[in-house]
N, C-alpha and C. Protein backbone atom coordinates (compact mmCIF):
# COMPACT_ATOMS: atom_id res chain seq x y z
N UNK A 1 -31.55 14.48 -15.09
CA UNK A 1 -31.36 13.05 -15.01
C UNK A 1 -30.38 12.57 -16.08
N UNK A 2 -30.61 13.20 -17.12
CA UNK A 2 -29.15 12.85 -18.55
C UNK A 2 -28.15 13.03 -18.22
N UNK A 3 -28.29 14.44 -17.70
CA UNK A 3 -26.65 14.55 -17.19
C UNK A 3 -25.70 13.61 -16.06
N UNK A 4 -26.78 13.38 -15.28
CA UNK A 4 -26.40 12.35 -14.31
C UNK A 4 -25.66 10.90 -15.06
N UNK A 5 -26.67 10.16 -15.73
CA UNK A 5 -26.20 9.15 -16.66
C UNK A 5 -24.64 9.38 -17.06
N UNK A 6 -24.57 10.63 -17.89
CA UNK A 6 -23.55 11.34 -18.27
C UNK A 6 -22.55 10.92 -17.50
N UNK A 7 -22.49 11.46 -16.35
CA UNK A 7 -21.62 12.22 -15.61
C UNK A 7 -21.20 10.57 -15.12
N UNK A 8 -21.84 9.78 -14.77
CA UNK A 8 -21.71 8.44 -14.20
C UNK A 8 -21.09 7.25 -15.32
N UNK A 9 -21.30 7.78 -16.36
CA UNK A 9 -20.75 6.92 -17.46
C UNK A 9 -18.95 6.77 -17.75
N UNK A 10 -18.75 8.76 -17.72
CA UNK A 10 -17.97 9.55 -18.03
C UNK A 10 -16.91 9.08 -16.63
N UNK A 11 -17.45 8.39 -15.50
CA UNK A 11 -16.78 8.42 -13.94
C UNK A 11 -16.66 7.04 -14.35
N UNK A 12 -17.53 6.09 -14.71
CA UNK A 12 -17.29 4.46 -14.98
C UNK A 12 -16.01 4.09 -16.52
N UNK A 13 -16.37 4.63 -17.19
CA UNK A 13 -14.94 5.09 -18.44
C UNK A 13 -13.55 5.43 -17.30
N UNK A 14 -13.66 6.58 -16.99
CA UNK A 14 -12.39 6.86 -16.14
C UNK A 14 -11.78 5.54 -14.89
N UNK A 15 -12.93 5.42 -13.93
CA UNK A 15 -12.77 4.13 -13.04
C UNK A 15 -12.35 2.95 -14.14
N UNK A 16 -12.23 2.37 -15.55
CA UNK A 16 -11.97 1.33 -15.99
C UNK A 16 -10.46 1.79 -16.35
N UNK A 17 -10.36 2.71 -17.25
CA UNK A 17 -9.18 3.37 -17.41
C UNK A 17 -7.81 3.48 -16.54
N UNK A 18 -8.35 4.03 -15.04
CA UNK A 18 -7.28 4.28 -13.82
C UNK A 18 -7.36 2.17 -13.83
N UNK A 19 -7.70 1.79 -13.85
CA UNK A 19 -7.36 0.13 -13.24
C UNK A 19 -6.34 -0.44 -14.44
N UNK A 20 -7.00 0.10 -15.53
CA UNK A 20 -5.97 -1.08 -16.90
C UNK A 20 -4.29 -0.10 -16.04
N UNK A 21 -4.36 1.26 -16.11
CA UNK A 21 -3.44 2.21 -15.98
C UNK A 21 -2.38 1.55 -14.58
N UNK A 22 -3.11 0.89 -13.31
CA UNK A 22 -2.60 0.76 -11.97
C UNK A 22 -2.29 -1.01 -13.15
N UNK A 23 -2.96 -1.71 -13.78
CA UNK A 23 -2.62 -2.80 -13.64
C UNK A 23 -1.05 -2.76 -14.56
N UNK A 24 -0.86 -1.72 -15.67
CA UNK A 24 0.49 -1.61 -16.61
C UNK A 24 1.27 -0.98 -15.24
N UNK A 25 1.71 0.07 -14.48
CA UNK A 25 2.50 0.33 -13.06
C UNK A 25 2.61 -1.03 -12.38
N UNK A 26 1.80 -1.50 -12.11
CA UNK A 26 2.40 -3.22 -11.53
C UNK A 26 3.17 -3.76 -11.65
N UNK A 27 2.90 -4.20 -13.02
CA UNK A 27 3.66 -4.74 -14.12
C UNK A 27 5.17 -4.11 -14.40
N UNK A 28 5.27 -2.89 -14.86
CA UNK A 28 6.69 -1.90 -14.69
C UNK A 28 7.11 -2.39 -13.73
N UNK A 29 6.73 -2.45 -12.20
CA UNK A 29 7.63 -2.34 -11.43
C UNK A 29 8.55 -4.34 -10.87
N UNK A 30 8.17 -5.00 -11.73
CA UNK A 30 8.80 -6.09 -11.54
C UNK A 30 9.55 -6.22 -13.26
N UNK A 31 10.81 -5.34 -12.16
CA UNK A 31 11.79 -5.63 -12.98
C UNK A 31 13.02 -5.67 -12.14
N UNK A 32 14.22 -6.35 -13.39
CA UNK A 32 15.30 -6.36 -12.63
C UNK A 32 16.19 -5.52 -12.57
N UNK A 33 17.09 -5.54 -11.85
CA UNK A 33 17.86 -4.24 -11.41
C UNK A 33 19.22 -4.41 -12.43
N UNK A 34 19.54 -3.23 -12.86
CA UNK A 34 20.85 -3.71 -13.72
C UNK A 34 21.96 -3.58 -12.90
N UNK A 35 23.21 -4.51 -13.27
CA UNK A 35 24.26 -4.31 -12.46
C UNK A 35 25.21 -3.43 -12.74
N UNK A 36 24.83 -2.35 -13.84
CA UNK A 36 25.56 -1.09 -13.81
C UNK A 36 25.01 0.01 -12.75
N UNK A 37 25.72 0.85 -12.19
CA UNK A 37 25.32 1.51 -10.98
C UNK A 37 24.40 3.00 -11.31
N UNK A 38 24.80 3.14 -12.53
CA UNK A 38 24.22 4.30 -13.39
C UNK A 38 22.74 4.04 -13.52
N UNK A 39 22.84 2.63 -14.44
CA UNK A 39 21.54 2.35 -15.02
C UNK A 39 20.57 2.12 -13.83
N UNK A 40 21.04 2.08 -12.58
CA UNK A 40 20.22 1.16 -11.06
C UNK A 40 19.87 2.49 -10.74
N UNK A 41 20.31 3.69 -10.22
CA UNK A 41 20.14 4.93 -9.99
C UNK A 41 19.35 5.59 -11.12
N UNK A 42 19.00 5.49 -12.47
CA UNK A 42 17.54 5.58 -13.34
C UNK A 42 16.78 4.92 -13.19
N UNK A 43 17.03 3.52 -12.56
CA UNK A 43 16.13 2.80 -12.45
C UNK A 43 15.25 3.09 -11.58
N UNK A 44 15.72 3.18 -10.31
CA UNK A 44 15.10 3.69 -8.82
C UNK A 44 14.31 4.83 -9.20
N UNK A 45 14.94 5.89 -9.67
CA UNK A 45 14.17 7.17 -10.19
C UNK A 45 12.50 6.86 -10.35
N UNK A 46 12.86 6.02 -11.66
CA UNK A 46 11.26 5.63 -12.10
C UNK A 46 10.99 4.76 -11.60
N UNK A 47 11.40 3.68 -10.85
CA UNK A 47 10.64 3.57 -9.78
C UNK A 47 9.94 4.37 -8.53
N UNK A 48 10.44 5.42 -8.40
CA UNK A 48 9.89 6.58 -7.72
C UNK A 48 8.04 7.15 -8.15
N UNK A 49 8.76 7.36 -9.55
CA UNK A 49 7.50 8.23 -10.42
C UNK A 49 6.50 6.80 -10.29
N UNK A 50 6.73 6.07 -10.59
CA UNK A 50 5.67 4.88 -10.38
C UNK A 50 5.23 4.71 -9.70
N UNK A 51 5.41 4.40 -8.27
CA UNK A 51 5.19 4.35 -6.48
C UNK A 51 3.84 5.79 -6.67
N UNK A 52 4.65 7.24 -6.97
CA UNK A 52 3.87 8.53 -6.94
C UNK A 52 2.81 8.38 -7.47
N UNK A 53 2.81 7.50 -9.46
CA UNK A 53 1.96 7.67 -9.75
C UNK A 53 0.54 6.71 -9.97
N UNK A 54 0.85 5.69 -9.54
CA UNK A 54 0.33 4.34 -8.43
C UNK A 54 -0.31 4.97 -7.28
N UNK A 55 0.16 5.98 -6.42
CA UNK A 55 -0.72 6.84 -5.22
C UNK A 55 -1.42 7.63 -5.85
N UNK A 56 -1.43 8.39 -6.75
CA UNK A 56 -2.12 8.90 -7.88
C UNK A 56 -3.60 9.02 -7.98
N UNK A 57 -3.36 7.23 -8.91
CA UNK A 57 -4.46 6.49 -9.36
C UNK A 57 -4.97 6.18 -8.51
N UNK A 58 -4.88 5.67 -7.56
CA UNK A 58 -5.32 5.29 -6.44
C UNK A 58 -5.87 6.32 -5.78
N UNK A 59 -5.93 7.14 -5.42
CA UNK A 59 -6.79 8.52 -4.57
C UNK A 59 -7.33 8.64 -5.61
N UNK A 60 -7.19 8.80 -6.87
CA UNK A 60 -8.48 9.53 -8.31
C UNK A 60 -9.48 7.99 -8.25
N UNK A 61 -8.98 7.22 -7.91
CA UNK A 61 -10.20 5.66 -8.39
C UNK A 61 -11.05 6.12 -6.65
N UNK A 62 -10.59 5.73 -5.87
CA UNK A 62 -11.36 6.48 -4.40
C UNK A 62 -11.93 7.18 -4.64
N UNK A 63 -11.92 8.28 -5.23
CA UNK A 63 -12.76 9.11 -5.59
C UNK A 63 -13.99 9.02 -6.46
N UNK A 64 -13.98 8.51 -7.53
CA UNK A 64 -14.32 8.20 -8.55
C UNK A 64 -15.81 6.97 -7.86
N UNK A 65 -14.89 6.13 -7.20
CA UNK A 65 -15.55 4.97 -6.29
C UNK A 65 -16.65 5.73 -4.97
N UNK A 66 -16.16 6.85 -4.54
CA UNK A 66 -17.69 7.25 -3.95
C UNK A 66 -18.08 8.12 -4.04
N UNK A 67 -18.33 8.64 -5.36
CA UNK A 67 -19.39 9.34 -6.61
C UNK A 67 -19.81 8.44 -7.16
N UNK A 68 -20.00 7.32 -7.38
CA UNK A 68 -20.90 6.35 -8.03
C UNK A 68 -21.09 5.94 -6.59
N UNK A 69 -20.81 5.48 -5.64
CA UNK A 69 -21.49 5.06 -4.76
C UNK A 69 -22.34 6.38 -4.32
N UNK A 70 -22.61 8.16 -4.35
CA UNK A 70 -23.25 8.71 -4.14
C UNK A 70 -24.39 8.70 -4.85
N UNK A 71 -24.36 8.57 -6.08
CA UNK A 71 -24.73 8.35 -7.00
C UNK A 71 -25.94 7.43 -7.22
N UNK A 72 -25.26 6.47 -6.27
CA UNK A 72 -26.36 5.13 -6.13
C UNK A 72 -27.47 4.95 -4.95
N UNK A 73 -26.38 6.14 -4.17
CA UNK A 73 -27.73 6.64 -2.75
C UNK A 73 -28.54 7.66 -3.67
N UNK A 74 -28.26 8.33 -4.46
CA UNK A 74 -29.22 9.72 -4.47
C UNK A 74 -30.38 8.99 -5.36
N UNK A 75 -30.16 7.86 -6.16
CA UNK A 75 -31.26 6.77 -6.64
C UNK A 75 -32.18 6.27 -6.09
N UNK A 76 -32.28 5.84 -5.02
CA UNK A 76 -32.89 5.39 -3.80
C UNK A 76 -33.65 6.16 -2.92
């Protein structure tokens, strides 16, 4: 039963973590584009890695989200 606590604490830490994490990627991605063609083509780049790592967080919080919802059946 400790470990459970544990393990659910350790999943509620991470689930708060991936959200501050998706809410700073948000944020990154409203920006403006520079009108050098160089700097727009780095830009896009990481806009790339962001998009990727935004899908990321998002499948690890899903996850995360029904193990505490298992979690909350095996209580019951």
């Amino acid at each position: 039963m400790k470990e459970i606590k544990q393990t659910r604490k350790q999943l509620e830490t991470r689930r708060d973590e991936i959200e501050k994490q998706l809410n700073l990627v948000n944020q990154d991605e409203r920006i403006q584009l520079s009108n050098d063609m160089e700097q727009q083509a780095i830009q896009m780049e990481q806009h790339e890695v962001s998009v990727t790592m935004e899908e990321n967080l998002r499948k690890e919080l899903n996850y995360i989200e029904e193990k505490l919802m298992e979690m909350d059946e095996d209580k019951e």
